[in-house]
C-alpha atoms as a PDB file:
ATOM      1  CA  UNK A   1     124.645 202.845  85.289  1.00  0.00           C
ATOM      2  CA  UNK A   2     123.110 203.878  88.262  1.00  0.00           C
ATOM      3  CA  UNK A   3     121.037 200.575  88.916  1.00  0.00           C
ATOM      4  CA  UNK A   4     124.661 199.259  88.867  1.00  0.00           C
ATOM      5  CA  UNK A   5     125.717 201.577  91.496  1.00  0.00           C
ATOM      6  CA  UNK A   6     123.029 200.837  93.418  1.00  0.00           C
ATOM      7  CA  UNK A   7     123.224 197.107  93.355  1.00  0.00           C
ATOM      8  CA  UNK A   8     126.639 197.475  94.532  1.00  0.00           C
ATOM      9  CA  UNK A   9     125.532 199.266  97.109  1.00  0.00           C
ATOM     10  CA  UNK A  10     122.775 196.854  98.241  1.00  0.00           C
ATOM     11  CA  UNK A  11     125.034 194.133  98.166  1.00  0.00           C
ATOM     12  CA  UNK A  12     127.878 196.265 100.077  1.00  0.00           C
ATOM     13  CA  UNK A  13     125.711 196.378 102.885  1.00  0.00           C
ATOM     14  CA  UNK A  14     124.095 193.168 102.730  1.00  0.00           C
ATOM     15  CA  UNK A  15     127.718 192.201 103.737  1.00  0.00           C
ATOM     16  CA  UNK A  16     127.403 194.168 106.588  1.00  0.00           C
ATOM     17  CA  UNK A  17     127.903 192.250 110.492  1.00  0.00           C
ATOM     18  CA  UNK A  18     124.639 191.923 112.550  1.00  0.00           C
ATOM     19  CA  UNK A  19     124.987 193.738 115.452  1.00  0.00           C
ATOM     20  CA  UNK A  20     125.344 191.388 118.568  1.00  0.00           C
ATOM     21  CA  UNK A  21     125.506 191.697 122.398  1.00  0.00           C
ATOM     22  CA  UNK A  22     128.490 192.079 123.787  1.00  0.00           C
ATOM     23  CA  UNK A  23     129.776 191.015 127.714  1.00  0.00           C
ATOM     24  CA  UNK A  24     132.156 193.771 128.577  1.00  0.00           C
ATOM     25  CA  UNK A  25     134.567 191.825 130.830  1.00  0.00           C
ATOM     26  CA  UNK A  26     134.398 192.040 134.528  1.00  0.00           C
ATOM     27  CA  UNK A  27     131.114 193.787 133.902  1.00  0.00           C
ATOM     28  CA  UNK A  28     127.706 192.170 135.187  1.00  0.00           C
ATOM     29  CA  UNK A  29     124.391 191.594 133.825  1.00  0.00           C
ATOM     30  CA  UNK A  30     121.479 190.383 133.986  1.00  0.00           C
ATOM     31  CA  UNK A  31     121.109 187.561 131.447  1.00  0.00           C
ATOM     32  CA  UNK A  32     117.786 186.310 130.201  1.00  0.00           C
ATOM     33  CA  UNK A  33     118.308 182.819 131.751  1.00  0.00           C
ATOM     34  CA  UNK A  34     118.725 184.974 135.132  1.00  0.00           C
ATOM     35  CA  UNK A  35     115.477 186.880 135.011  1.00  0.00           C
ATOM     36  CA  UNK A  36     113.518 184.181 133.985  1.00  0.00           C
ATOM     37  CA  UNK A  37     114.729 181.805 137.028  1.00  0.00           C
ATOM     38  CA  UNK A  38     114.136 184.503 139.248  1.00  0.00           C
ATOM     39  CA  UNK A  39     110.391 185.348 137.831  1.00  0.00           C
ATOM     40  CA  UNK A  40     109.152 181.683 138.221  1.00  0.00           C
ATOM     41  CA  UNK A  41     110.707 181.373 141.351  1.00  0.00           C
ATOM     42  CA  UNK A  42     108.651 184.387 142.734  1.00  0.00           C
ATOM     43  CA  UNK A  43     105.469 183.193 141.347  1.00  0.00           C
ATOM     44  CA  UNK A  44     105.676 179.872 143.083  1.00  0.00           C
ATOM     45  CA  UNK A  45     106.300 181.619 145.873  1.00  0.00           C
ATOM     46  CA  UNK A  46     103.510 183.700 146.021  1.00  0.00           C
ATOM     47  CA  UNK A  47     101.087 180.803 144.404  1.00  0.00           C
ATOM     48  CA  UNK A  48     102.046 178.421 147.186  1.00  0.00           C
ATOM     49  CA  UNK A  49     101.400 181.732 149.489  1.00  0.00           C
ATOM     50  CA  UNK A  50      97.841 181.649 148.038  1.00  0.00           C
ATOM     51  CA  UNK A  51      98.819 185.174 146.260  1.00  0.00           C
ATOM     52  CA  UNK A  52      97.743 185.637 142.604  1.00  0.00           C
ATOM     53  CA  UNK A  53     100.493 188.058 141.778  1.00  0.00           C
ATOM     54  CA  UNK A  54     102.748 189.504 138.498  1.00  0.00           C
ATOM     55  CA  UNK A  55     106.502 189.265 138.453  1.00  0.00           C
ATOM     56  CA  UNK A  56     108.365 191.203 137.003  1.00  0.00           C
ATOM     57  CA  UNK A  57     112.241 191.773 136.047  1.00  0.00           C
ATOM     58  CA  UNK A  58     113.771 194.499 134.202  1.00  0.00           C
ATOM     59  CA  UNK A  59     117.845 195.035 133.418  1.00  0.00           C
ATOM     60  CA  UNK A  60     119.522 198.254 134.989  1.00  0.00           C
ATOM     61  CA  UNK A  61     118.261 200.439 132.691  1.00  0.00           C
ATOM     62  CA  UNK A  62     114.548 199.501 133.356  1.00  0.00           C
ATOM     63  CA  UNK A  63     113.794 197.676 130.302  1.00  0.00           C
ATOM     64  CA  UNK A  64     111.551 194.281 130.868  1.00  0.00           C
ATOM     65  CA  UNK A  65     113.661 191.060 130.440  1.00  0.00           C
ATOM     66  CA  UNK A  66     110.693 188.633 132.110  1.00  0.00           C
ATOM     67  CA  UNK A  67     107.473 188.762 133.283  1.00  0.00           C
ATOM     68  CA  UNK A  68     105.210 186.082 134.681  1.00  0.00           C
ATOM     69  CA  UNK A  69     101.385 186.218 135.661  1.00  0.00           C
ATOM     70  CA  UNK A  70      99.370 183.938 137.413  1.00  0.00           C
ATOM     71  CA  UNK A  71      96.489 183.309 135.177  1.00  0.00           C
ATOM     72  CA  UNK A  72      93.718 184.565 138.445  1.00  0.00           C
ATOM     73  CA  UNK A  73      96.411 187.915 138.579  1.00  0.00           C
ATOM     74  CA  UNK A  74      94.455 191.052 137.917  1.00  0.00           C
ATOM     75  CA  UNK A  75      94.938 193.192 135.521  1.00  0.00           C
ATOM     76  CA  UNK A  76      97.102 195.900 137.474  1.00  0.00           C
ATOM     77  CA  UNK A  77      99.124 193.729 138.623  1.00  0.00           C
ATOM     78  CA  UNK A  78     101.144 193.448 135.296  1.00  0.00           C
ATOM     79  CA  UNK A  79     101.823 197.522 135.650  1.00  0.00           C
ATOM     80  CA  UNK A  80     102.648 197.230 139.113  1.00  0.00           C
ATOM     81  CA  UNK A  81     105.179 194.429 139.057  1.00  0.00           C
ATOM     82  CA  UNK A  82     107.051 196.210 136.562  1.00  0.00           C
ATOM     83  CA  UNK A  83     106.836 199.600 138.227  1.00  0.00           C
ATOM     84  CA  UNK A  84     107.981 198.338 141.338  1.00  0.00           C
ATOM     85  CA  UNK A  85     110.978 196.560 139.233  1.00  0.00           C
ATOM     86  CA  UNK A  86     111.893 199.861 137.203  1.00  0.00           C
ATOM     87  CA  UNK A  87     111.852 201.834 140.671  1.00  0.00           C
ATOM     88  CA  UNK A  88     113.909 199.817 142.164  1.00  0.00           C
ATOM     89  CA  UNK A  89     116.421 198.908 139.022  1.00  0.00           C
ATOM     90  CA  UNK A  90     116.533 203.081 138.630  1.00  0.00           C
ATOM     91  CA  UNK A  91     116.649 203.705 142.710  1.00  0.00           C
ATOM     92  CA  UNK A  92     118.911 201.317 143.592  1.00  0.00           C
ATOM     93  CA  UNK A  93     116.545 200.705 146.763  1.00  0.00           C
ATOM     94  CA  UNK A  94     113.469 198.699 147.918  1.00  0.00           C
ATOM     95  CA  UNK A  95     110.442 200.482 146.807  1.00  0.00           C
ATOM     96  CA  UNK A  96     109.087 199.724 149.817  1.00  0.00           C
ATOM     97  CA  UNK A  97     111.754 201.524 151.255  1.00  0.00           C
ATOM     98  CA  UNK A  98     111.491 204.640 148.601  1.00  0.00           C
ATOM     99  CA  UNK A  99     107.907 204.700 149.796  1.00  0.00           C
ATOM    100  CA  UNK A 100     109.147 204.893 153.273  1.00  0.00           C
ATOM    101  CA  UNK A 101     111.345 207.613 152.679  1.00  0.00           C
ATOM    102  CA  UNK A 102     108.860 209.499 150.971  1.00  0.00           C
ATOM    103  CA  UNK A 103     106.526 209.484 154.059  1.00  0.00           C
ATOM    104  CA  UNK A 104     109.055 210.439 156.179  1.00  0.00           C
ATOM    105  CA  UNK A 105     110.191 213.501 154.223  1.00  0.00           C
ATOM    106  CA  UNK A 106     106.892 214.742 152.726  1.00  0.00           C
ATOM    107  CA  UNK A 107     109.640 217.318 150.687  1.00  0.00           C
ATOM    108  CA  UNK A 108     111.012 214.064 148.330  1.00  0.00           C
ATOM    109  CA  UNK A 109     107.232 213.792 147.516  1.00  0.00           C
ATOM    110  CA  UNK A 110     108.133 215.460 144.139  1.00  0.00           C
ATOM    111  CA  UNK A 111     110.106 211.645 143.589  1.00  0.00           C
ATOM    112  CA  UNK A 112     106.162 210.347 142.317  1.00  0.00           C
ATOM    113  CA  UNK A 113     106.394 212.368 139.530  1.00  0.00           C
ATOM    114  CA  UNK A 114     109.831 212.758 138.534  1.00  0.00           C
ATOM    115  CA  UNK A 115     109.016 209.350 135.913  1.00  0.00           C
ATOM    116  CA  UNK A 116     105.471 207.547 134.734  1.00  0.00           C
ATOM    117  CA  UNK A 117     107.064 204.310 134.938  1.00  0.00           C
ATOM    118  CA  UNK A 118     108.011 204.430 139.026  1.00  0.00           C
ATOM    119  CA  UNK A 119     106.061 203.036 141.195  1.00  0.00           C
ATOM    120  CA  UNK A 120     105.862 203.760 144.856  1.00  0.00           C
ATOM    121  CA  UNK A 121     104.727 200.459 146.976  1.00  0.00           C
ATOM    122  CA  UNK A 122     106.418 197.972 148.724  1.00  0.00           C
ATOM    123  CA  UNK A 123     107.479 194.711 146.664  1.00  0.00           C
ATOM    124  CA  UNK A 124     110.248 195.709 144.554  1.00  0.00           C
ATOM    125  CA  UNK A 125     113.859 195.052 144.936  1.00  0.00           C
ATOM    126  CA  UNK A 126     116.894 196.211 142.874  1.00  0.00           C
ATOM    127  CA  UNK A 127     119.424 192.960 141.596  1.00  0.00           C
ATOM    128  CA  UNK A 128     123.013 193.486 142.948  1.00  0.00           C
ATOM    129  CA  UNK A 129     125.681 191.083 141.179  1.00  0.00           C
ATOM    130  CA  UNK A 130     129.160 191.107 142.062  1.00  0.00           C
ATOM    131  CA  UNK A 131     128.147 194.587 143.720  1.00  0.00           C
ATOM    132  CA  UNK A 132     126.652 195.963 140.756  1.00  0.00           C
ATOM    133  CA  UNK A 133     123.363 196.572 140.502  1.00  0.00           C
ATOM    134  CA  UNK A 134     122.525 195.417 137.107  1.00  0.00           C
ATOM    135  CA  UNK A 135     118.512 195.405 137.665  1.00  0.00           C
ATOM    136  CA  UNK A 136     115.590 195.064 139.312  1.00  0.00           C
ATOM    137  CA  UNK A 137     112.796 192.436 139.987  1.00  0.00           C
ATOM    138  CA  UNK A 138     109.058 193.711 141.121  1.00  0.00           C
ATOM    139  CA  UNK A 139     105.953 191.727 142.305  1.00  0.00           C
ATOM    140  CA  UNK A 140     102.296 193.126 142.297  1.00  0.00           C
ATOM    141  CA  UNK A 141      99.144 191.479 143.415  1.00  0.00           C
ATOM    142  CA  UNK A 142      99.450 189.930 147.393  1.00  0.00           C
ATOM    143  CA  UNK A 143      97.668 191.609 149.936  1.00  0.00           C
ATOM    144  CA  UNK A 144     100.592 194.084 151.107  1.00  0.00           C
ATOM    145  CA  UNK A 145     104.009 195.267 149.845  1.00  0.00           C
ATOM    146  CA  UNK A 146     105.906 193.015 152.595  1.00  0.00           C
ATOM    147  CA  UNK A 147     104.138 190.245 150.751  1.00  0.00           C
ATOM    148  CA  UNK A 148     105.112 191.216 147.204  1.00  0.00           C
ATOM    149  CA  UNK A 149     108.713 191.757 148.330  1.00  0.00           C
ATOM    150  CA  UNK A 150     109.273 188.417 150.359  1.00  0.00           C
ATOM    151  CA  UNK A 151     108.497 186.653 146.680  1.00  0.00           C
ATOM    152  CA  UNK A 152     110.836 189.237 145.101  1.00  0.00           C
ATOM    153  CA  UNK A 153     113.177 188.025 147.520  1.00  0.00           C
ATOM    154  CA  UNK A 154     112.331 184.010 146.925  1.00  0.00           C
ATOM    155  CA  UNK A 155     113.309 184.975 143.226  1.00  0.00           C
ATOM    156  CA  UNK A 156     116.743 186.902 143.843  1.00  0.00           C
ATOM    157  CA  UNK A 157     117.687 183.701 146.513  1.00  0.00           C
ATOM    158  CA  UNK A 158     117.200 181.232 143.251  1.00  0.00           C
ATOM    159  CA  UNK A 159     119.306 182.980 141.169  1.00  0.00           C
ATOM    160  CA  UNK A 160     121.924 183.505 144.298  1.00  0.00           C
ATOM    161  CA  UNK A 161     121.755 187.003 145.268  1.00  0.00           C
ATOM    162  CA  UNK A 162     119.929 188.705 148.464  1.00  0.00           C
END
């Protein structure tokens, strides 16, 4: 009887739906296809640059949808790049320009600790869609934040946003 019950059971939810993503109409996102254009287009970037650099790109809650690494890219480079993306996905800002702020207003220093996963240097840049910001993409590895962030920038202009 009760292996009866319990192969109903098993079969009940064997029936079950897979979950799937859903698009919420009118609401943005980042897809896959998105991040990955963007990620490649920063690496070339910063390869024809002569930078040896990580990319990259997380959706807005800071979870990683791409990453790319020149093969020469050092280690921290994969850490950084996605620091700088989650900052800047979470922030809504430039973490160059979080940085910034922070030396300006030595009180908002507290900001370096307030998660593990941010990461305070110039080169990452929040994604804004349809004036949402639905992520962020970070670069780690050039000789200076302005560096990092003009490839950021080379991969938000391929997939059409600034």
């Amino acid at each position: 009887m009760h292996k009866k019950i319990l192969m109903t059971i098993a079969s009940g939810l064997l029936a079950l739906p897979v979950a799937q993503a859903v698009e919420l109409p009118n609401q943005p996102y980042l897809s896959l296809e998105l991040a990955q254009k963007a990620t490649n287009a920063a690496l070339a970037r910063c390869a024809s640059d002569g930078y040896r650099v990580s990319v990259a790109v997380v959706d807005r809650a800071g979870n990683l949808l791409s990453h790319g690494r020149h093969p020469m890219a050092g280690p921290h480079t994969i850490g950084s790049s996605q620091g700088k993306a989650f900052t800047s996905a979470s922030m809504g800002q430039p973490s160059g320009k979080v940085a910034a702020m922070i030396g300006e207003k030595p009180f908002l220093e507290g900001l370096r600790n307030m998660d593990p996963r941010l990461v305070i240097l110039g080169g990452g840049l929040p994604v804004v869609i349809k004036g949402e910001r639905v992520g962020g993409i970070g670069v780690g590895g050039a000789p200076g934040g302005h560096l990092d962030e003009a490839c950021a920038a080379e991969g938000l202009g391929a997939i059409g946003v600034d």
